[in-house]
Protein backbone atom coordinates (compact mmCIF):
# COMPACT_ATOMS: atom_id res chain seq x y z
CA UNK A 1 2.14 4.76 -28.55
CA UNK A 2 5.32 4.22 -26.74
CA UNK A 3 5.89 0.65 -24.99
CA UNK A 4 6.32 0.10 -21.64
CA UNK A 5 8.54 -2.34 -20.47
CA UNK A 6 6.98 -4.63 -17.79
CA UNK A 7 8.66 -4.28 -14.57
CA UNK A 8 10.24 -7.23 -13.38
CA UNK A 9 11.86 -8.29 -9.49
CA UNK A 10 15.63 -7.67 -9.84
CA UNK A 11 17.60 -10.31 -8.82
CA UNK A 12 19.82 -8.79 -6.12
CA UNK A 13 18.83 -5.11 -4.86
CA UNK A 14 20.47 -2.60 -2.72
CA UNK A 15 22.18 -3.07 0.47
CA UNK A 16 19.00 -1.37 2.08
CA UNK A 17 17.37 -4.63 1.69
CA UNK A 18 19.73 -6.92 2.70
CA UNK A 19 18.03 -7.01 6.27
CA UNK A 20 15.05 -8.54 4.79
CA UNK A 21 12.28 -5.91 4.42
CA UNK A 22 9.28 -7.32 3.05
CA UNK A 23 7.01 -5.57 1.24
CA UNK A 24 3.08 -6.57 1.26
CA UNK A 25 0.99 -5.47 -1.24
CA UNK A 26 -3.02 -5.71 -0.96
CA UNK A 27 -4.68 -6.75 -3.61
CA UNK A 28 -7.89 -8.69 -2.26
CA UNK A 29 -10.15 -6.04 -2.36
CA UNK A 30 -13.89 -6.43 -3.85
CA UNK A 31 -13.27 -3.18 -6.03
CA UNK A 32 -17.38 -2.78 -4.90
CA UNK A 33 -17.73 1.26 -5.15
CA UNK A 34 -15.42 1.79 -7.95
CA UNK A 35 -17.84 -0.53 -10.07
CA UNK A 36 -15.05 -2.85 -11.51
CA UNK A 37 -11.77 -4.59 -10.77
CA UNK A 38 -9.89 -0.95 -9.99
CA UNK A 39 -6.63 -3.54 -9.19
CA UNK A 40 -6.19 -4.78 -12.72
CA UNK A 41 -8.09 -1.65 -14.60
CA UNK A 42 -5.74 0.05 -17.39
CA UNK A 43 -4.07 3.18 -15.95
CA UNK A 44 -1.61 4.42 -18.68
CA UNK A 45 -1.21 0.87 -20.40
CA UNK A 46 -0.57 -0.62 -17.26
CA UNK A 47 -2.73 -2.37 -14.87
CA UNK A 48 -3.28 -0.59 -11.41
CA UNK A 49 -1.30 -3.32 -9.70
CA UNK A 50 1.38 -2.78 -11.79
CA UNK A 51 2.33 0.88 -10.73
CA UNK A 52 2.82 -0.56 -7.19
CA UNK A 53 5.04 -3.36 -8.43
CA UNK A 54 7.10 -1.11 -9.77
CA UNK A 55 7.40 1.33 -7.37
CA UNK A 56 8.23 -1.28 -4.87
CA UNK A 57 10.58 -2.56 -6.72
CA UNK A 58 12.22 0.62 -8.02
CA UNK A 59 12.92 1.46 -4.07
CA UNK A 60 15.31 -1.13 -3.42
CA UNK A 61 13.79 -1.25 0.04
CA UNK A 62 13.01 -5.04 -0.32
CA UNK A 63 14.42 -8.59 0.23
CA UNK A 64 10.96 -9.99 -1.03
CA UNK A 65 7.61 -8.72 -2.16
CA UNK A 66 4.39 -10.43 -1.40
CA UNK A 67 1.16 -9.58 -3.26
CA UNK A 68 -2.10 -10.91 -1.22
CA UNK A 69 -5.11 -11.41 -3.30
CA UNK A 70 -8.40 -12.71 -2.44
CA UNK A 71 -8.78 -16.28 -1.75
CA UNK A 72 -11.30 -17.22 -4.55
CA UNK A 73 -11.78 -17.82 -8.52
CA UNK A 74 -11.38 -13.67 -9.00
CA UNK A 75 -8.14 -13.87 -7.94
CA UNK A 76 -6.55 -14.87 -11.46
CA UNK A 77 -6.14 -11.92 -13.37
CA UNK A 78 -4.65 -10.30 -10.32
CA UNK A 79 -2.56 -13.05 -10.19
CA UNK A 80 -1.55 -12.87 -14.03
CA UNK A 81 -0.70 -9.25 -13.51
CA UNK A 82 1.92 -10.29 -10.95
CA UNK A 83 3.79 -13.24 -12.65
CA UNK A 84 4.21 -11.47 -15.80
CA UNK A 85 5.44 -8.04 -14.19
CA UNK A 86 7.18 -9.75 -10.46
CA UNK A 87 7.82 -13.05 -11.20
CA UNK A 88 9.81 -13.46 -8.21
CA UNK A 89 6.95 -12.00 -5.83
CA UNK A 90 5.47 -14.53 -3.58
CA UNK A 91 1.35 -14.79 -4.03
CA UNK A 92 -1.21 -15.54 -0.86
CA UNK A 93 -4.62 -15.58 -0.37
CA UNK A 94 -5.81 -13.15 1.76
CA UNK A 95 -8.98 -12.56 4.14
CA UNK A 96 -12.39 -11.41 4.06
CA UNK A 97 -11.11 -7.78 6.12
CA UNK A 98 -8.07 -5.62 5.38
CA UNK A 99 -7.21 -6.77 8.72
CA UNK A 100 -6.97 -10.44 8.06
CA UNK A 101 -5.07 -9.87 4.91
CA UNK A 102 -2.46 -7.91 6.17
CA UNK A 103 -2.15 -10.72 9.25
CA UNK A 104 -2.05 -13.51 5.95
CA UNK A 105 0.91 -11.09 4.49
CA UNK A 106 2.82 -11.48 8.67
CA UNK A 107 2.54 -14.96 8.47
CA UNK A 108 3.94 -15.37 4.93
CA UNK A 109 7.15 -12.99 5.63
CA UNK A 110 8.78 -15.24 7.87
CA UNK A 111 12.12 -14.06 7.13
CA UNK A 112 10.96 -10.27 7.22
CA UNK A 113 12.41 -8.19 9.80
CA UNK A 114 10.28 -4.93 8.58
CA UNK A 115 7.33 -5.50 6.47
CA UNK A 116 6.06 -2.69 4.95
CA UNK A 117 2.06 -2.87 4.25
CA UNK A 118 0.77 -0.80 0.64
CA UNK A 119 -2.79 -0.34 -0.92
CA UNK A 120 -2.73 -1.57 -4.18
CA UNK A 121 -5.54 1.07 -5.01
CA UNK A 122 -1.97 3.53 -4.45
CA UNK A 123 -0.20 3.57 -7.82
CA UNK A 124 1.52 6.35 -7.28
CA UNK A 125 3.42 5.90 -4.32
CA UNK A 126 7.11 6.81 -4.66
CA UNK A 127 9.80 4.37 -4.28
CA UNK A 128 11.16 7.12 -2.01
CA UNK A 129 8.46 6.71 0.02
CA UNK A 130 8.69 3.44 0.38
CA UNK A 131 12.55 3.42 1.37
CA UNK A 132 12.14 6.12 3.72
CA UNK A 133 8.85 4.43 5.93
CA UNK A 134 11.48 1.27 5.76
CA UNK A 135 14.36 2.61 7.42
CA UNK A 136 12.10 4.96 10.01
CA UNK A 137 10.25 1.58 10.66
CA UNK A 138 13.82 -0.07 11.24
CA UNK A 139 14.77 2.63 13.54
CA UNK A 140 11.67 3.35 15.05
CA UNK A 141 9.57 -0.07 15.05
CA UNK A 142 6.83 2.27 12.83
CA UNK A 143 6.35 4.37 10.16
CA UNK A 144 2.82 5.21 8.55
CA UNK A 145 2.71 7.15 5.72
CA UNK A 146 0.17 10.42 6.24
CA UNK A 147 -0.70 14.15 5.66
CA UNK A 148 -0.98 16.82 7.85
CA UNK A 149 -4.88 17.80 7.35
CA UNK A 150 -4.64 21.03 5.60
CA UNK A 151 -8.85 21.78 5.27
CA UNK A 152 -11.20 22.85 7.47
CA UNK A 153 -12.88 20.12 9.40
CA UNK A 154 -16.33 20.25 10.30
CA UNK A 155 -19.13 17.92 11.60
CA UNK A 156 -22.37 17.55 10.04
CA UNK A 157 -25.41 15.83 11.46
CA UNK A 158 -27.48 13.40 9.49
CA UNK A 159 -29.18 15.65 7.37
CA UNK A 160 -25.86 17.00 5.72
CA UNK A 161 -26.32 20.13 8.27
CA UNK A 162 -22.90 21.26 9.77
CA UNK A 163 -22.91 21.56 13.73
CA UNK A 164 -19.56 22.78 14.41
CA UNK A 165 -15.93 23.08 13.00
CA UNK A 166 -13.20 21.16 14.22
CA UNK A 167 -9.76 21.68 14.73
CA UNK A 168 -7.15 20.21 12.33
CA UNK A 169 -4.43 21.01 14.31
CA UNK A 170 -2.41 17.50 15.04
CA UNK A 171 -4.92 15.75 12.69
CA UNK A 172 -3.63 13.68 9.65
CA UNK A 173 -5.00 11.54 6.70
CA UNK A 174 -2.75 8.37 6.91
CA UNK A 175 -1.57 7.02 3.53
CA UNK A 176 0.30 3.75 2.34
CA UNK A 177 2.89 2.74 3.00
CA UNK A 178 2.46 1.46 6.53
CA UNK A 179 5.57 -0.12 7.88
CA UNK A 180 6.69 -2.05 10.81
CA UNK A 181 8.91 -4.09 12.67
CA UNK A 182 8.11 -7.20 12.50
CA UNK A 183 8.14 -8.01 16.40
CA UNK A 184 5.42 -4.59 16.39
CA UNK A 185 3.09 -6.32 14.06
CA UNK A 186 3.25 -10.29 15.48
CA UNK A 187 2.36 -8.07 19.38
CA UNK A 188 -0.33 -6.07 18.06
CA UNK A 189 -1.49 -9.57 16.06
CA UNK A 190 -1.82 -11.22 19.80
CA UNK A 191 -3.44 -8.43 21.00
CA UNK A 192 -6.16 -7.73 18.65
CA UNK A 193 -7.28 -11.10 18.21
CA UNK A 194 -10.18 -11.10 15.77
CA UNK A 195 -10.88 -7.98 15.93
CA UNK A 196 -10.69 -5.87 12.39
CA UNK A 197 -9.69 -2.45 11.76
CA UNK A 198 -9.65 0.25 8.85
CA UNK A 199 -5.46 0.25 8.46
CA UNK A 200 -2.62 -1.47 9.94
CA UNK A 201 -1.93 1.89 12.38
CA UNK A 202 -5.19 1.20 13.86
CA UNK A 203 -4.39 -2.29 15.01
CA UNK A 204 -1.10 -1.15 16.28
CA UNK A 205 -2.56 1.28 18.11
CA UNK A 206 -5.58 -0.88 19.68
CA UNK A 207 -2.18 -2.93 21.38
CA UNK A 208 -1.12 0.03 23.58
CA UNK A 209 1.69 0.28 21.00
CA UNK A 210 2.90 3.88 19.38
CA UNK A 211 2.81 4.91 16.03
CA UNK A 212 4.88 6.77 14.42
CA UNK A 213 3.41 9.38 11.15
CA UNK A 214 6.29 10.26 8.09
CA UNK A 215 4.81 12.80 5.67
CA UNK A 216 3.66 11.28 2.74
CA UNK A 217 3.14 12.84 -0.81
CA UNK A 218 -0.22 14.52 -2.12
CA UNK A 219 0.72 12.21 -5.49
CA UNK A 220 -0.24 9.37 -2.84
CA UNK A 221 -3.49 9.22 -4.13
CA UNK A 222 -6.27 6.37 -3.55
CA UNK A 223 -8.28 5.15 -6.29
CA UNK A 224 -11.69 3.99 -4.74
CA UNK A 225 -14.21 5.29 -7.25
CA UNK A 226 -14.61 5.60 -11.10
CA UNK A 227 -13.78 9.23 -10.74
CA UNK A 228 -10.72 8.39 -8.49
CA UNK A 229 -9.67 5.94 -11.60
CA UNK A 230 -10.44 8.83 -14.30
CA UNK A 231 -8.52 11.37 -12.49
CA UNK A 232 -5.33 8.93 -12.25
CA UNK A 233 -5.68 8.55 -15.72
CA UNK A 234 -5.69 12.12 -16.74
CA UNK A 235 -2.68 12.83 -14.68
CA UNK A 236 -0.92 10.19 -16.55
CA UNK A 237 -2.10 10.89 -19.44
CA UNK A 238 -0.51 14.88 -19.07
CA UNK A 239 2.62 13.12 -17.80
CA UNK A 240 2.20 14.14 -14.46
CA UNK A 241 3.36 11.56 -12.83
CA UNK A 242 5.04 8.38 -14.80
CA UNK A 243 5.72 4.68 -13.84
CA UNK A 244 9.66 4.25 -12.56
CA UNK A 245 11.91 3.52 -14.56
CA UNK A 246 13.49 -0.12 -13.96
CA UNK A 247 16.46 -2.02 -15.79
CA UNK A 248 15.80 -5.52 -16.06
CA UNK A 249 17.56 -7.76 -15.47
């Protein structure tokens, strides 16, 4: 079986990052309808996690990466998976929503000027990806990651029974990564409050502030379920899609 070398945080990156992009990773998840820990389960020899280290690193987008986990005793082996593959990456404890976690990942990027916001449950998001939602967000003030919807939509009452189609037209399925100006994020923070939402977008949104969509890759895939996780693995395992390549240094 061929080794893979463990990814580890470069010590200087490209002049892309030099503004201080920071990329946050979510990682404090329960994992509750996939059945296990989907963040640190083996995809191709490598923990799930570890695909989005690498990635993330492999972009050159960032300054810093930040990896929030959840803030209790099942936090460790996420924790192991970063220090052995992103030594460098910074560790926090997240929140009992999405939402709080991603305001725990604001807080700790103090010296971020565009903090880019990723799924772990994502590992194969392209470092391209990644660079370009950075540099739109830059721009911009937002970038989120999405596809155009490209099935037909209908609505179905409670009994499974569908009651009419609707149009796709303008509709997308957002993705990770989500990125933003910092300033974007620490307004929409105010404005929420407490208030929790299913992605970042959403809270932007819910401020009165725009959001801007970047087409995303069908590769982009989220692993929720056991199927989700057997699927990645079978694409790997036909070398459809690969972990980047990374010289360590």
């Amino acid at each position: 079986m061929r080794r893979v070398r463990r990814p580890r945080l470069a010590a200087r990156v490209p002049s892309i990052a030099s503004a201080g992009a920071v990329c946050a990773i979510l990682a404090a998840g329960g994992s509750t309808r996939a059945g296990t820990d989907k963040i640190t389960a083996d995809l191709g020899g490598q923990p799930v996690l570890a695909w989005s280290l690498a990635s993330a690193i492999a972009s050159g987008a960032f300054a810093r990466i930040i990896v929030v986990v959840r803030p209790d005793a099942a936090r460790g082996p996420i924790e192991q998976v970063v220090r052995s593959r992103a030594p460098d990456a910074s560790v926090v404890a997240g929140g009992d929503t999405r939402t709080q976690s991603s305001w725990a990942a604001l807080v700790a990027a103090t010296d971020a000027d565009v903090v880019a916001i990723h799924d772990s449950a994502r590992p194969f998001v392209p470092p391209s990806l990644f660079a370009r939602c950075v540099e739109i967000a830059r721009a911009e003030g937002t970038a989120v990651a999405g596809l155009p919807l490209a099935d037909t939509v209908r609505r179905a009452d409670e009994a499974g029974v569908a009651i009419e189609e609707v149009s796709r037209e303008g509709l997308w399925s957002a993705q990770t990564p989500q990125a933003f100006r910092r300033d974007v994020l620490e307004r929409a923070r105010v404005a929420v409050g407490d208030r929790s939402f299913g992605d970042d977008a959403a809270a932007v949104r819910a401020a009165g502030l725009p959001v801007r969509m970047v087409l995303g890759e069908r590769r982009n895939l989220k692993i929720t379920t056991m199927e989700d996780l057997a699927y990645a693995r079978e694409l790997v395992a036909k070398g459809l899609v690969g972990m980047p390549a990374l010289q360590i240094r």
